[in-house]
PDB file of N, CA and C in Angstrom:
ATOM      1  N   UNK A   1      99.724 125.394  95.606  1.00  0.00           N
ATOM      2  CA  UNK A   1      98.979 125.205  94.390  1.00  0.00           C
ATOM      3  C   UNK A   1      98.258 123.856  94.405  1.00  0.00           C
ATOM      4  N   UNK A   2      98.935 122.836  94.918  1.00  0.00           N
ATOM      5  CA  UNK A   2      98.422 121.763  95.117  1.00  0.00           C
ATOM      6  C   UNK A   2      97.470 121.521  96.046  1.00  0.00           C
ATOM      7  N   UNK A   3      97.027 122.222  97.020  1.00  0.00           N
ATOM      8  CA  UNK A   3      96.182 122.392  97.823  1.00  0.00           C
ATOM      9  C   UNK A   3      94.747 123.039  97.332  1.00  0.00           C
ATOM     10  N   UNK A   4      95.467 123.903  96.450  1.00  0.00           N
ATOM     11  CA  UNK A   4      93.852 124.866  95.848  1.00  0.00           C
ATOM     12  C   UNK A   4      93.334 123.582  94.756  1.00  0.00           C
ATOM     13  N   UNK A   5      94.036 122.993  94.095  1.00  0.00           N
ATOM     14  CA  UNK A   5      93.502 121.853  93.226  1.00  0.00           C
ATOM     15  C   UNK A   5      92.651 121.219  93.772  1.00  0.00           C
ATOM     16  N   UNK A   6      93.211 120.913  94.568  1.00  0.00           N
ATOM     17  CA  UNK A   6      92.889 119.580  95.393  1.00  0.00           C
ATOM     18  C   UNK A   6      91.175 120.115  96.101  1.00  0.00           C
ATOM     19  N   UNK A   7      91.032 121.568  96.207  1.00  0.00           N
ATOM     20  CA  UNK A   7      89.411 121.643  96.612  1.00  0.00           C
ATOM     21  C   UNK A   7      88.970 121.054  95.574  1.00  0.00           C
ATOM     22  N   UNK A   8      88.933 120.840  94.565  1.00  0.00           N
ATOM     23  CA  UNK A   8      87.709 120.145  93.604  1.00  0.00           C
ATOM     24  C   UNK A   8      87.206 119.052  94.428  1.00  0.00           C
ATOM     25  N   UNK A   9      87.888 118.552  95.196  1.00  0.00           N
ATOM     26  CA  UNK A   9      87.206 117.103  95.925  1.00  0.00           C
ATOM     27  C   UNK A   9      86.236 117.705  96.913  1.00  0.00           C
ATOM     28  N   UNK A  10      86.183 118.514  97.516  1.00  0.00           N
ATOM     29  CA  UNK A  10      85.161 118.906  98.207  1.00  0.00           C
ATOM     30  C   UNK A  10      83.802 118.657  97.632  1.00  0.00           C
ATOM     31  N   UNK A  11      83.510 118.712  96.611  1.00  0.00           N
ATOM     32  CA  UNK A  11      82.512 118.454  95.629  1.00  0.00           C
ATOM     33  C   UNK A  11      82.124 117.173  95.501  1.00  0.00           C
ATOM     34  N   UNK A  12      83.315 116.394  95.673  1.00  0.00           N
ATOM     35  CA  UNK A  12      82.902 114.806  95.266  1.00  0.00           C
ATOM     36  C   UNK A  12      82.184 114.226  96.145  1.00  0.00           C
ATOM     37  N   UNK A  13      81.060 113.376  96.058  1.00  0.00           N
ATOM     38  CA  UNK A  13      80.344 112.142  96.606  1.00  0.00           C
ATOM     39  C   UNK A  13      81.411 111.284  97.475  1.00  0.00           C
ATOM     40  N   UNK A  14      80.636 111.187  98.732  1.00  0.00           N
ATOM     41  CA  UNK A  14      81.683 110.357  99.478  1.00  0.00           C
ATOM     42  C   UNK A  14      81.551 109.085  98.607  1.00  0.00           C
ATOM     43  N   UNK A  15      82.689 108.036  98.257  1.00  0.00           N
ATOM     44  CA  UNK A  15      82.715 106.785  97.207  1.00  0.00           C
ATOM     45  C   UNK A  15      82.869 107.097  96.464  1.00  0.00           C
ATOM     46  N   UNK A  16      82.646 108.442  95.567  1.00  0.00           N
ATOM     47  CA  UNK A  16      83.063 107.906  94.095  1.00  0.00           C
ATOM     48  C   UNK A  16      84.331 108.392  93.933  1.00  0.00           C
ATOM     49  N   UNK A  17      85.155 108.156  92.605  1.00  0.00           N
ATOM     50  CA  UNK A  17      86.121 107.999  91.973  1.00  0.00           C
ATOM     51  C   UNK A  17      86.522 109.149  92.012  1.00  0.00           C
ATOM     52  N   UNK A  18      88.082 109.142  92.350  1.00  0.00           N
ATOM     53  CA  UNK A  18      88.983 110.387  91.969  1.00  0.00           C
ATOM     54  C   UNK A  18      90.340 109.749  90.814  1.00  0.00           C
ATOM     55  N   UNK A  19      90.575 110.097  89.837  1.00  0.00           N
ATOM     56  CA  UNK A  19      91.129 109.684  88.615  1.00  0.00           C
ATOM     57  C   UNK A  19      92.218 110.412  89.198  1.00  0.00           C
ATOM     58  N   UNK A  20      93.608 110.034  89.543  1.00  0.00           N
ATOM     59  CA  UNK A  20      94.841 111.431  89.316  1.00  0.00           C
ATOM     60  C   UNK A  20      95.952 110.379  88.502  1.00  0.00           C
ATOM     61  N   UNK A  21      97.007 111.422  88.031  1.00  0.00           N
ATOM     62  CA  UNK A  21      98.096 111.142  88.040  1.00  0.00           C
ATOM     63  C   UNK A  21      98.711 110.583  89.118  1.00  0.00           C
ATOM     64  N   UNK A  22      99.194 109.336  88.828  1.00  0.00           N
ATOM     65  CA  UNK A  22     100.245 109.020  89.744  1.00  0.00           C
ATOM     66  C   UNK A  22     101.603 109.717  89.524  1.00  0.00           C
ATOM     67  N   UNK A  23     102.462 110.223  87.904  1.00  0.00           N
ATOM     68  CA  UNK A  23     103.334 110.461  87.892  1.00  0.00           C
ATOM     69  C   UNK A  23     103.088 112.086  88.643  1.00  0.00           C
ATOM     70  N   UNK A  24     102.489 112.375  89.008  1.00  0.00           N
ATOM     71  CA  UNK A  24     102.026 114.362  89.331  1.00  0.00           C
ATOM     72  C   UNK A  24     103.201 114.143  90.497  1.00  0.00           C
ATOM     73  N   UNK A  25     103.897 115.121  90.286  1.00  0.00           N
ATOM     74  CA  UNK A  25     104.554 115.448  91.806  1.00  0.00           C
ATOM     75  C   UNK A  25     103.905 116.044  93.179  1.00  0.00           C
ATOM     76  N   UNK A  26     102.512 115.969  92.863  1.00  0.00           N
ATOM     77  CA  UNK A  26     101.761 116.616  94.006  1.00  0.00           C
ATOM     78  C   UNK A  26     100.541 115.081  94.004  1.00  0.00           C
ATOM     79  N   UNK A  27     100.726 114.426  93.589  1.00  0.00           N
ATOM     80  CA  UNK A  27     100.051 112.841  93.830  1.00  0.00           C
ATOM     81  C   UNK A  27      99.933 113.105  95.211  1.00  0.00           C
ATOM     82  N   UNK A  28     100.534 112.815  96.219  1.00  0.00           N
ATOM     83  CA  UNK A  28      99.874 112.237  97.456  1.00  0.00           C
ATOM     84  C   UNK A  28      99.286 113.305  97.866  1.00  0.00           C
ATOM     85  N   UNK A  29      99.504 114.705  97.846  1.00  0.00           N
ATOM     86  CA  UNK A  29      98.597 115.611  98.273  1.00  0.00           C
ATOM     87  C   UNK A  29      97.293 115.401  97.671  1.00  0.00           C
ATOM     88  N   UNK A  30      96.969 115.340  96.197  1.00  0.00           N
ATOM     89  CA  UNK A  30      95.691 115.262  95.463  1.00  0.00           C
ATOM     90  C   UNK A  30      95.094 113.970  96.496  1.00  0.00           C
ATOM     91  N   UNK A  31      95.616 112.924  96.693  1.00  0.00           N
ATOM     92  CA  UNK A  31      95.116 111.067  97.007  1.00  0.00           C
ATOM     93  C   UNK A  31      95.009 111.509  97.967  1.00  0.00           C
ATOM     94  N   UNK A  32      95.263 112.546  98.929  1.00  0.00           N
ATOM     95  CA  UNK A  32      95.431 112.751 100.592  1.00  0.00           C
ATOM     96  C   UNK A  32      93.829 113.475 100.802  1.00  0.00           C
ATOM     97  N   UNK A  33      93.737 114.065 100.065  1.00  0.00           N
ATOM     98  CA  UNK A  33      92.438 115.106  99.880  1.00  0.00           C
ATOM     99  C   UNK A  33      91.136 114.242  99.496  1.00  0.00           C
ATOM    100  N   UNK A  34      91.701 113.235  98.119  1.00  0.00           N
ATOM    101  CA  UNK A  34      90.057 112.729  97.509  1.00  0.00           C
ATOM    102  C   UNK A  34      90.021 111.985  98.732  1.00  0.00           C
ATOM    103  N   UNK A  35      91.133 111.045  99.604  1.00  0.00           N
ATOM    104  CA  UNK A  35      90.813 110.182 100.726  1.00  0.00           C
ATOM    105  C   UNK A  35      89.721 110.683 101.882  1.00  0.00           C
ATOM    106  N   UNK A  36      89.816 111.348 102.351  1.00  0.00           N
ATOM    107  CA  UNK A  36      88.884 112.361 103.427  1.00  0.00           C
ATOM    108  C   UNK A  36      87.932 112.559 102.474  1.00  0.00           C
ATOM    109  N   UNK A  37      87.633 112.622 101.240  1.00  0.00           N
ATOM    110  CA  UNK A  37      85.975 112.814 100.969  1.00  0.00           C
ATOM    111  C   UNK A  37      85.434 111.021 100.789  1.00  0.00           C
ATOM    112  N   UNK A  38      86.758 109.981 101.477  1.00  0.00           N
ATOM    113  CA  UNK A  38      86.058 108.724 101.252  1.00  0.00           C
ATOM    114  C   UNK A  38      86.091 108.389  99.428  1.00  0.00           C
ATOM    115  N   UNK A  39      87.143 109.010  99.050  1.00  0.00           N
ATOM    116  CA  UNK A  39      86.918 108.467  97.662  1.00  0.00           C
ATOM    117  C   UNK A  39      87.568 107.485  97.420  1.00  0.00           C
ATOM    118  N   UNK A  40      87.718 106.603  95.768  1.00  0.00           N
ATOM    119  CA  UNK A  40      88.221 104.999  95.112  1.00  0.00           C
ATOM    120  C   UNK A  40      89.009 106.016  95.093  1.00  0.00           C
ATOM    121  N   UNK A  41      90.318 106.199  94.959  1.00  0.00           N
ATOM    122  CA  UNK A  41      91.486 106.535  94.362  1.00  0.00           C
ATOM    123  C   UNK A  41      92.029 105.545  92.815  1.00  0.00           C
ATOM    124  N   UNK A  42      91.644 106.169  91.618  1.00  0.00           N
ATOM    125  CA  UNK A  42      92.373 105.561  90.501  1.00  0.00           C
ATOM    126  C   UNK A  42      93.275 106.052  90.201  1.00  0.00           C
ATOM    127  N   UNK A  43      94.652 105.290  90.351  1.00  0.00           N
ATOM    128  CA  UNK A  43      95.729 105.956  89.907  1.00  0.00           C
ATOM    129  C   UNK A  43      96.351 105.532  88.515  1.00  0.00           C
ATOM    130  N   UNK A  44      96.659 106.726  87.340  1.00  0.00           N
ATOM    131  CA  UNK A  44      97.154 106.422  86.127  1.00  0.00           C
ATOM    132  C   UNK A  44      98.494 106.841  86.007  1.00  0.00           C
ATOM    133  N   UNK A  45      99.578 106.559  85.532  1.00  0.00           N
ATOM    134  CA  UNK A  45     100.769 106.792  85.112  1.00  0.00           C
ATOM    135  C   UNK A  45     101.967 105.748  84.441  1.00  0.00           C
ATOM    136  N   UNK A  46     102.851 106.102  84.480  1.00  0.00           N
ATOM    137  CA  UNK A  46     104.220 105.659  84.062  1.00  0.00           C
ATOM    138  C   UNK A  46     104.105 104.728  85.504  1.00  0.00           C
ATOM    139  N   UNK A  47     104.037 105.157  86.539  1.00  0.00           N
ATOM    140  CA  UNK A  47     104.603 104.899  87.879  1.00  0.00           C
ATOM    141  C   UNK A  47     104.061 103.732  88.255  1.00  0.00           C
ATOM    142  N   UNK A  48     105.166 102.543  88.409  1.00  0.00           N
ATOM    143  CA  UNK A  48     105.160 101.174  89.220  1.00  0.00           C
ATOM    144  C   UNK A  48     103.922 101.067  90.190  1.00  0.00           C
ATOM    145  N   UNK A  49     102.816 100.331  90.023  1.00  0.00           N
ATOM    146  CA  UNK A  49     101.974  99.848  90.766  1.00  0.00           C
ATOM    147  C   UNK A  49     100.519 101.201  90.551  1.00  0.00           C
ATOM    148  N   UNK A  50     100.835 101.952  89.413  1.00  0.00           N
ATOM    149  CA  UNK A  50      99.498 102.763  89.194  1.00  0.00           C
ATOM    150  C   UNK A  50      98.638 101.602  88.731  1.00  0.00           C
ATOM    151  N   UNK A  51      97.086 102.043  88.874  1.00  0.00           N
ATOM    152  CA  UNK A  51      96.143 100.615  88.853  1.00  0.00           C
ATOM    153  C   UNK A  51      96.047 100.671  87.527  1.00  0.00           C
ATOM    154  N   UNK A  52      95.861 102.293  86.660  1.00  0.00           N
ATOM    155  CA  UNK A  52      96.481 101.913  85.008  1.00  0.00           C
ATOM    156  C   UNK A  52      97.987 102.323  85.285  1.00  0.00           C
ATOM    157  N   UNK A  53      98.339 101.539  84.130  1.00  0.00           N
ATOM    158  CA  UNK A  53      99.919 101.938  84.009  1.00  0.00           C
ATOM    159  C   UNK A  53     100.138 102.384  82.232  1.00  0.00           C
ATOM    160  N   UNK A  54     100.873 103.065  81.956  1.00  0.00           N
ATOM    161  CA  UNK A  54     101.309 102.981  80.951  1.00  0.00           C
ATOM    162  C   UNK A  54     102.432 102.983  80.608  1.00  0.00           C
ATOM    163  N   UNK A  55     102.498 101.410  79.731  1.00  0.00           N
ATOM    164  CA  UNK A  55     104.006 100.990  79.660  1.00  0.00           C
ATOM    165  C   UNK A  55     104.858 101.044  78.334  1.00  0.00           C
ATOM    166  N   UNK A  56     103.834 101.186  76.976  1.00  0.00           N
ATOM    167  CA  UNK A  56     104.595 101.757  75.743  1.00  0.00           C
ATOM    168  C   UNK A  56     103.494 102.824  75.106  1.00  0.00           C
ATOM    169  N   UNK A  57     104.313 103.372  74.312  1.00  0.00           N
ATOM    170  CA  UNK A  57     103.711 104.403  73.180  1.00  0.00           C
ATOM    171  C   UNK A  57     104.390 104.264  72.161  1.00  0.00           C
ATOM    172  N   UNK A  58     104.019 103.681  71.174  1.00  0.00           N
ATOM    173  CA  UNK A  58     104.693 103.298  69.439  1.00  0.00           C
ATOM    174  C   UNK A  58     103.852 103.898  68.413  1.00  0.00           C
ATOM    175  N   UNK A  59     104.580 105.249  67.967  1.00  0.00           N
ATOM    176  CA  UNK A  59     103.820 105.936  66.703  1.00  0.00           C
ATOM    177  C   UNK A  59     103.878 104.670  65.817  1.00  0.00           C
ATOM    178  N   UNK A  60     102.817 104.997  64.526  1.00  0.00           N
ATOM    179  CA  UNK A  60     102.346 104.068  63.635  1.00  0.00           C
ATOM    180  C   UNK A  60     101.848 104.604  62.435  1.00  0.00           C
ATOM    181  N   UNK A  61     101.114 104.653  61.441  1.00  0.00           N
ATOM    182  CA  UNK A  61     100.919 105.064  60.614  1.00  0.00           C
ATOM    183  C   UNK A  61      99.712 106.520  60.645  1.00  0.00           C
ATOM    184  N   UNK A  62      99.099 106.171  61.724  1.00  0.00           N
ATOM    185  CA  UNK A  62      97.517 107.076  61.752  1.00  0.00           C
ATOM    186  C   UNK A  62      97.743 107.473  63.148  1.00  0.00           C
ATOM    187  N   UNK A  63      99.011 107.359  63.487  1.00  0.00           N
ATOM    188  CA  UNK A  63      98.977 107.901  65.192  1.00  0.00           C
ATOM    189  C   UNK A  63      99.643 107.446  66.184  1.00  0.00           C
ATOM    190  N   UNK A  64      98.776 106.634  66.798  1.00  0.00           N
ATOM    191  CA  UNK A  64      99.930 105.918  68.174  1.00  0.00           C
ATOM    192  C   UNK A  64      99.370 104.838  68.622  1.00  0.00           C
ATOM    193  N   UNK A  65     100.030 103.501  68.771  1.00  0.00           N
ATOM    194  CA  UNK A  65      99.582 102.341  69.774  1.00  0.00           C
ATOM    195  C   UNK A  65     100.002 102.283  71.238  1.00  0.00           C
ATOM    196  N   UNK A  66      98.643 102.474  72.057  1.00  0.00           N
ATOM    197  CA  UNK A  66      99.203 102.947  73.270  1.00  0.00           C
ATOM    198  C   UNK A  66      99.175 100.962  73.742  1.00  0.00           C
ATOM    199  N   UNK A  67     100.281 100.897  74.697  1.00  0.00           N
ATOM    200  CA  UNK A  67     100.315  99.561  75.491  1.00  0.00           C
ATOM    201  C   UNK A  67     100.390  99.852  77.580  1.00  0.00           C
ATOM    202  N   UNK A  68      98.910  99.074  77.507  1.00  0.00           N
ATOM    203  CA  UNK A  68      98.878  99.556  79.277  1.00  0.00           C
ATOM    204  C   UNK A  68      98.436  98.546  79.931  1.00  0.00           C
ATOM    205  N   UNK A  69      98.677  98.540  81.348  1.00  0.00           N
ATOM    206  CA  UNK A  69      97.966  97.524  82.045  1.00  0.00           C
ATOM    207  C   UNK A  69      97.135  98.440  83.019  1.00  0.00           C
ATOM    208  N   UNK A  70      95.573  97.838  82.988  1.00  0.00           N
ATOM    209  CA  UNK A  70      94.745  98.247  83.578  1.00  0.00           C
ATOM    210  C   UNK A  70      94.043  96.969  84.672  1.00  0.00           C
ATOM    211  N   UNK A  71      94.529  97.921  86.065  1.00  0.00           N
ATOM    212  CA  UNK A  71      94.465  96.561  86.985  1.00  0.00           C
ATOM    213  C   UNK A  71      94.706  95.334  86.767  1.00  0.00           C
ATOM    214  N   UNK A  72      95.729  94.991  86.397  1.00  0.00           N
ATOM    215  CA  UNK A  72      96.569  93.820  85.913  1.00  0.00           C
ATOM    216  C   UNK A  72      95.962  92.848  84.214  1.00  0.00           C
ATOM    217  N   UNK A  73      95.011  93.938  83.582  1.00  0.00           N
ATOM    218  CA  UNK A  73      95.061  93.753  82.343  1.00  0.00           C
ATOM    219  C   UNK A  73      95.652  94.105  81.226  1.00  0.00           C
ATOM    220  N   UNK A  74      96.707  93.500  80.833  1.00  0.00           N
ATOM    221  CA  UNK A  74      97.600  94.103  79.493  1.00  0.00           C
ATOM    222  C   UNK A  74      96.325  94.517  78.327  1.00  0.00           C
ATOM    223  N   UNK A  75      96.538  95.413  77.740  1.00  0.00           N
ATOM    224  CA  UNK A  75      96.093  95.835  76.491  1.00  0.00           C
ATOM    225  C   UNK A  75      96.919  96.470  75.613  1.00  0.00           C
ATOM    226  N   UNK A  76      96.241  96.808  74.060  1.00  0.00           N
ATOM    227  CA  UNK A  76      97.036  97.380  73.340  1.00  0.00           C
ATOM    228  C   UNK A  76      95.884  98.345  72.429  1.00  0.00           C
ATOM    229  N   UNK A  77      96.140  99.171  71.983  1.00  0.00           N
ATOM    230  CA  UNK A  77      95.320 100.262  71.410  1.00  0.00           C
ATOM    231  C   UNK A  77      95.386 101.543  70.710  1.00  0.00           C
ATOM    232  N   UNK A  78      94.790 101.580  69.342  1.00  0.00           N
ATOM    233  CA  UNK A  78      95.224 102.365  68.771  1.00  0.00           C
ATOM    234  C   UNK A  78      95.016 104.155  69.040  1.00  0.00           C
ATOM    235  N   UNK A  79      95.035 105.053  68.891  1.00  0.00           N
ATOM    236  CA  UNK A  79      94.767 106.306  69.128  1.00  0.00           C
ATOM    237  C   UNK A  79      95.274 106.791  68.101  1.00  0.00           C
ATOM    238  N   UNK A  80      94.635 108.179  67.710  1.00  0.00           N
ATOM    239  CA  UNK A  80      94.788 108.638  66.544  1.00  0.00           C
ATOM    240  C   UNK A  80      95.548 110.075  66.474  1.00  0.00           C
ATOM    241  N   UNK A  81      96.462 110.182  67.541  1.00  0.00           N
ATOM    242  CA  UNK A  81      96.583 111.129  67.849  1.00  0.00           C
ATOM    243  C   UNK A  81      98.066 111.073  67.988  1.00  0.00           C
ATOM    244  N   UNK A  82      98.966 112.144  68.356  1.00  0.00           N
ATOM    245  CA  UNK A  82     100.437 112.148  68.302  1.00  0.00           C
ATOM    246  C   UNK A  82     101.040 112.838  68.981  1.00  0.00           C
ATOM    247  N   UNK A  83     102.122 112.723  70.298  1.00  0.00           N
ATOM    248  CA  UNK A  83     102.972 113.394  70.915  1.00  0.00           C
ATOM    249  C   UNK A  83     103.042 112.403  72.234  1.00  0.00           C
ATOM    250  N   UNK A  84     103.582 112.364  73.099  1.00  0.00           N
ATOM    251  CA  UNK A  84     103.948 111.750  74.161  1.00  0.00           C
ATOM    252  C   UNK A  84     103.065 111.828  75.115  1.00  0.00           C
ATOM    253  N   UNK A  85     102.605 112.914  75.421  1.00  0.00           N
ATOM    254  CA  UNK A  85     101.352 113.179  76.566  1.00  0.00           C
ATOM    255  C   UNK A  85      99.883 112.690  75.843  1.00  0.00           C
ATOM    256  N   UNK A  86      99.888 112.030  74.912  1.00  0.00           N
ATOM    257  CA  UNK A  86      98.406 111.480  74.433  1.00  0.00           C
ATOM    258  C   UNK A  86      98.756 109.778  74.827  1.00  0.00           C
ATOM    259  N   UNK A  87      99.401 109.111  75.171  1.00  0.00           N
ATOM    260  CA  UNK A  87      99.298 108.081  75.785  1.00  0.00           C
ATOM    261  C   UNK A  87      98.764 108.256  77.361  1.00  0.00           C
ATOM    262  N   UNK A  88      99.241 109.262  78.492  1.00  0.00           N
ATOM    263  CA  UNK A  88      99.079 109.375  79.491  1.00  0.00           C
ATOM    264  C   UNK A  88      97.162 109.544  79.474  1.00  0.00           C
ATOM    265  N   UNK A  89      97.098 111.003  78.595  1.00  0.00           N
ATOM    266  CA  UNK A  89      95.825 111.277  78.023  1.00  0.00           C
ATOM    267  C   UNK A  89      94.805 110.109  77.822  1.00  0.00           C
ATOM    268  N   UNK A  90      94.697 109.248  77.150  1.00  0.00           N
ATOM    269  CA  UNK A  90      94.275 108.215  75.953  1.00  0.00           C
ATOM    270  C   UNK A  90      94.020 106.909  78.138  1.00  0.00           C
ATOM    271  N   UNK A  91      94.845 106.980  78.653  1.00  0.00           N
ATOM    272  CA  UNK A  91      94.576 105.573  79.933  1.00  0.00           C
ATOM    273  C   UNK A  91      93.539 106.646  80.647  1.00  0.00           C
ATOM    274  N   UNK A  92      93.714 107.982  80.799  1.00  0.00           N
ATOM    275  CA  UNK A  92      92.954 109.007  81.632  1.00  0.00           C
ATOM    276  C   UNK A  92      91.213 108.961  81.295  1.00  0.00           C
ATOM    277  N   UNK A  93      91.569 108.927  79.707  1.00  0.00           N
ATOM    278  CA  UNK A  93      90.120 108.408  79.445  1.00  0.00           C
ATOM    279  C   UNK A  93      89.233 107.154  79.619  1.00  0.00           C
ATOM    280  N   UNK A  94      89.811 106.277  79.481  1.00  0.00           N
ATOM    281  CA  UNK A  94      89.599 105.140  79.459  1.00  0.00           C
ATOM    282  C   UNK A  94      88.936 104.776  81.072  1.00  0.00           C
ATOM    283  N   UNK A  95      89.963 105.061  81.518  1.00  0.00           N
ATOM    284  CA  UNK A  95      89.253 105.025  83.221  1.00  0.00           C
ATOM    285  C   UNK A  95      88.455 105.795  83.441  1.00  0.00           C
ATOM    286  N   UNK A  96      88.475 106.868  83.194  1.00  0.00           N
ATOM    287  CA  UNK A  96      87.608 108.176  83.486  1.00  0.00           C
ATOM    288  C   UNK A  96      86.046 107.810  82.835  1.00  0.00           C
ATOM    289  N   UNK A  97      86.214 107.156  81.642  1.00  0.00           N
ATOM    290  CA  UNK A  97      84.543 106.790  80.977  1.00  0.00           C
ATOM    291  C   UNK A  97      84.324 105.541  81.360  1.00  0.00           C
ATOM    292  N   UNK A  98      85.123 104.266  81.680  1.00  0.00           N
ATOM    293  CA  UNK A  98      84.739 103.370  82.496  1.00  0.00           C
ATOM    294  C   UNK A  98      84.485 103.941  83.965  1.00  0.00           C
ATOM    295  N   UNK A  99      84.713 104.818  84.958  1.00  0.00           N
ATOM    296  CA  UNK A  99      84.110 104.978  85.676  1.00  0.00           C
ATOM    297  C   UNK A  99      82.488 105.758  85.831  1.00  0.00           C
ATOM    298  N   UNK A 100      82.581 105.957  84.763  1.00  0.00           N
ATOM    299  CA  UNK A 100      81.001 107.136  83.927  1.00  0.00           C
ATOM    300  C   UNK A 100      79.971 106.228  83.472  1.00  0.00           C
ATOM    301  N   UNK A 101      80.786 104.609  83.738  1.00  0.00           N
ATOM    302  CA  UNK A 101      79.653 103.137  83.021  1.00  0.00           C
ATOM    303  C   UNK A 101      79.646 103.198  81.190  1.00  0.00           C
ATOM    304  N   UNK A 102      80.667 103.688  80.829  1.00  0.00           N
ATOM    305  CA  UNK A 102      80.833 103.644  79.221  1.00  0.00           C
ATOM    306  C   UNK A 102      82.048 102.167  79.009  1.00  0.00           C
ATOM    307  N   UNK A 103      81.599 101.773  78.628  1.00  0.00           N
ATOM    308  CA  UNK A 103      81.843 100.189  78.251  1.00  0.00           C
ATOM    309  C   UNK A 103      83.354 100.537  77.302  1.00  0.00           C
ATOM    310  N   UNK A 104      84.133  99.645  77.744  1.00  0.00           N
ATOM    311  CA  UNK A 104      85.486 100.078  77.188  1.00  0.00           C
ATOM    312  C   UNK A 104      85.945  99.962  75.762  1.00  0.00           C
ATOM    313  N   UNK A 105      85.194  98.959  74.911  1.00  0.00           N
ATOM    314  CA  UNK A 105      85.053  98.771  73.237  1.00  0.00           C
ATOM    315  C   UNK A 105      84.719 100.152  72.534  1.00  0.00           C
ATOM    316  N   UNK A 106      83.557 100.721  72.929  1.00  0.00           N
ATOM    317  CA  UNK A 106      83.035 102.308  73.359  1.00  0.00           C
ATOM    318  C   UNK A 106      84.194 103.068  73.257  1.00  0.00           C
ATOM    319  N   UNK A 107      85.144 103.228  74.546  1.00  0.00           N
ATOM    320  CA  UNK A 107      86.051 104.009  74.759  1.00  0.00           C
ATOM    321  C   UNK A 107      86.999 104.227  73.638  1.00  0.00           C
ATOM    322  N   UNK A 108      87.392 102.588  73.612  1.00  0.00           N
ATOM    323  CA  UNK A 108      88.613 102.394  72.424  1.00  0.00           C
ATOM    324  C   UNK A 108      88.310 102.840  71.156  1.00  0.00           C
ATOM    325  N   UNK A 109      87.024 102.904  70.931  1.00  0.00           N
ATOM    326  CA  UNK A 109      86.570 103.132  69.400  1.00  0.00           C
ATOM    327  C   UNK A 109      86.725 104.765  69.146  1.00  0.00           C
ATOM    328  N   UNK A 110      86.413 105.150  70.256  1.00  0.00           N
ATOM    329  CA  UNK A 110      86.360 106.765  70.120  1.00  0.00           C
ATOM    330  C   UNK A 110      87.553 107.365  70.241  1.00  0.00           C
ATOM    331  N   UNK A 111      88.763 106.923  71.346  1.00  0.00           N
ATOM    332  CA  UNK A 111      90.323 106.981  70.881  1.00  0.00           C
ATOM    333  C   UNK A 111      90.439 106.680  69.462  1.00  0.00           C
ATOM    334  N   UNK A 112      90.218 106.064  69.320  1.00  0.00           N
ATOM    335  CA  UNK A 112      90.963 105.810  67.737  1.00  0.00           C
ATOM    336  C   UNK A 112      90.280 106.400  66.206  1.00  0.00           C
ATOM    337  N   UNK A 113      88.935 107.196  66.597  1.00  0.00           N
ATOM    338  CA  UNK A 113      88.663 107.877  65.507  1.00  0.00           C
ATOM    339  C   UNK A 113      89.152 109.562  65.946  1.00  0.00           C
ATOM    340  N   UNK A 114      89.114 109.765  67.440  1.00  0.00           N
ATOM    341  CA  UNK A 114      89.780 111.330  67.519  1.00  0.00           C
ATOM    342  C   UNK A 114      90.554 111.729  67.285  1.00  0.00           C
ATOM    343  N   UNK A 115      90.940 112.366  66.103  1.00  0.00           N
ATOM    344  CA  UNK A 115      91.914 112.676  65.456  1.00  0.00           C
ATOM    345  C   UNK A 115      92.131 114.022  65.782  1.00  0.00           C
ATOM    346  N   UNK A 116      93.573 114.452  65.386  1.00  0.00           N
ATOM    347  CA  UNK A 116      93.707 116.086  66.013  1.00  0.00           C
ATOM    348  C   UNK A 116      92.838 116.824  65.205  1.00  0.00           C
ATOM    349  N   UNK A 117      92.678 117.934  65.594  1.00  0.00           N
ATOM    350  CA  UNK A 117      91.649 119.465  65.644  1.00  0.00           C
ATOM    351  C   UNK A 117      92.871 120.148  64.641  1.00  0.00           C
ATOM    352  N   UNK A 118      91.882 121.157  63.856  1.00  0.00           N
ATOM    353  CA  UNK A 118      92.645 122.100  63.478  1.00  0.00           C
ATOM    354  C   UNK A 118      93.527 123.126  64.137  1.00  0.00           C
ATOM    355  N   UNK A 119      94.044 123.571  63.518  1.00  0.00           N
ATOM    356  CA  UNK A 119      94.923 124.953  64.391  1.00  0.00           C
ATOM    357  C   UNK A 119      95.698 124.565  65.035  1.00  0.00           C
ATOM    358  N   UNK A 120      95.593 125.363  66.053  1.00  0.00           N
ATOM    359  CA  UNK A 120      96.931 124.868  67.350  1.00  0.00           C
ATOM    360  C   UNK A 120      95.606 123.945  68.308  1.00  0.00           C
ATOM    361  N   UNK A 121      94.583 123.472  68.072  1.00  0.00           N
ATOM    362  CA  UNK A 121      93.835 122.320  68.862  1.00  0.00           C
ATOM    363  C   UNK A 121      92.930 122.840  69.885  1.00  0.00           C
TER     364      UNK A 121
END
């Protein structure tokens, strides 16, 4: 399964950015694959030495303050959103639109007005 994923890189530009999970249990297969198309490898997770990390999630009144270090920058940030996988979510973006050239004030502003969707989302 991790192998059929992993064609999406076939697609990619030799150099540019492949965003994965570091916590994925199929991480080095995905990083093994974007590598041979010559890609940046950004790695996000929980996991010691991801280039984002995410190191707290503290619900709050309107949602969640996510706390991460991004390539050895601590931050802190609100999100408007709620459950455990919207911190992982919330660093995915952040890198993902800083690598797209969306300026990270940008990013943060738009975490923190996306609020959940009706229904089941």
């Amino acid at each position: 399964m991790a192998r059929a994923k992993a064609e999406i890189f076939s697609g990619l530009t030799p150099g540019g950015q492949a965003v994965l999970n570091a916590d994925n249990r199929w991480f080095d297969v995905l990083r093994d694959a974007a590598s041979e198309r010559s890609a940046e490898i950004v790695s996000v997770g929980r996991t010691s030495g991801s280039m984002a990390r995410l190191l707290d999630l503290t619900p709050d009144g309107q949602g969640q303050i996510v706390t991460a270090e991004i390539q050895g920058q601590r931050l802190r940030f609100p999100i408007a959103q709620s459950g455990d996988h919207w911190g992982l979510n919330a660093l995915m973006v952040v890198v993902t639109a800083e690598a797209l050239g969306v300026d990270r004030p940008t990013v943060l502003q738009a975490l923190a007005e996306f609020g959940p969707l009706g229904g089941r989302g």
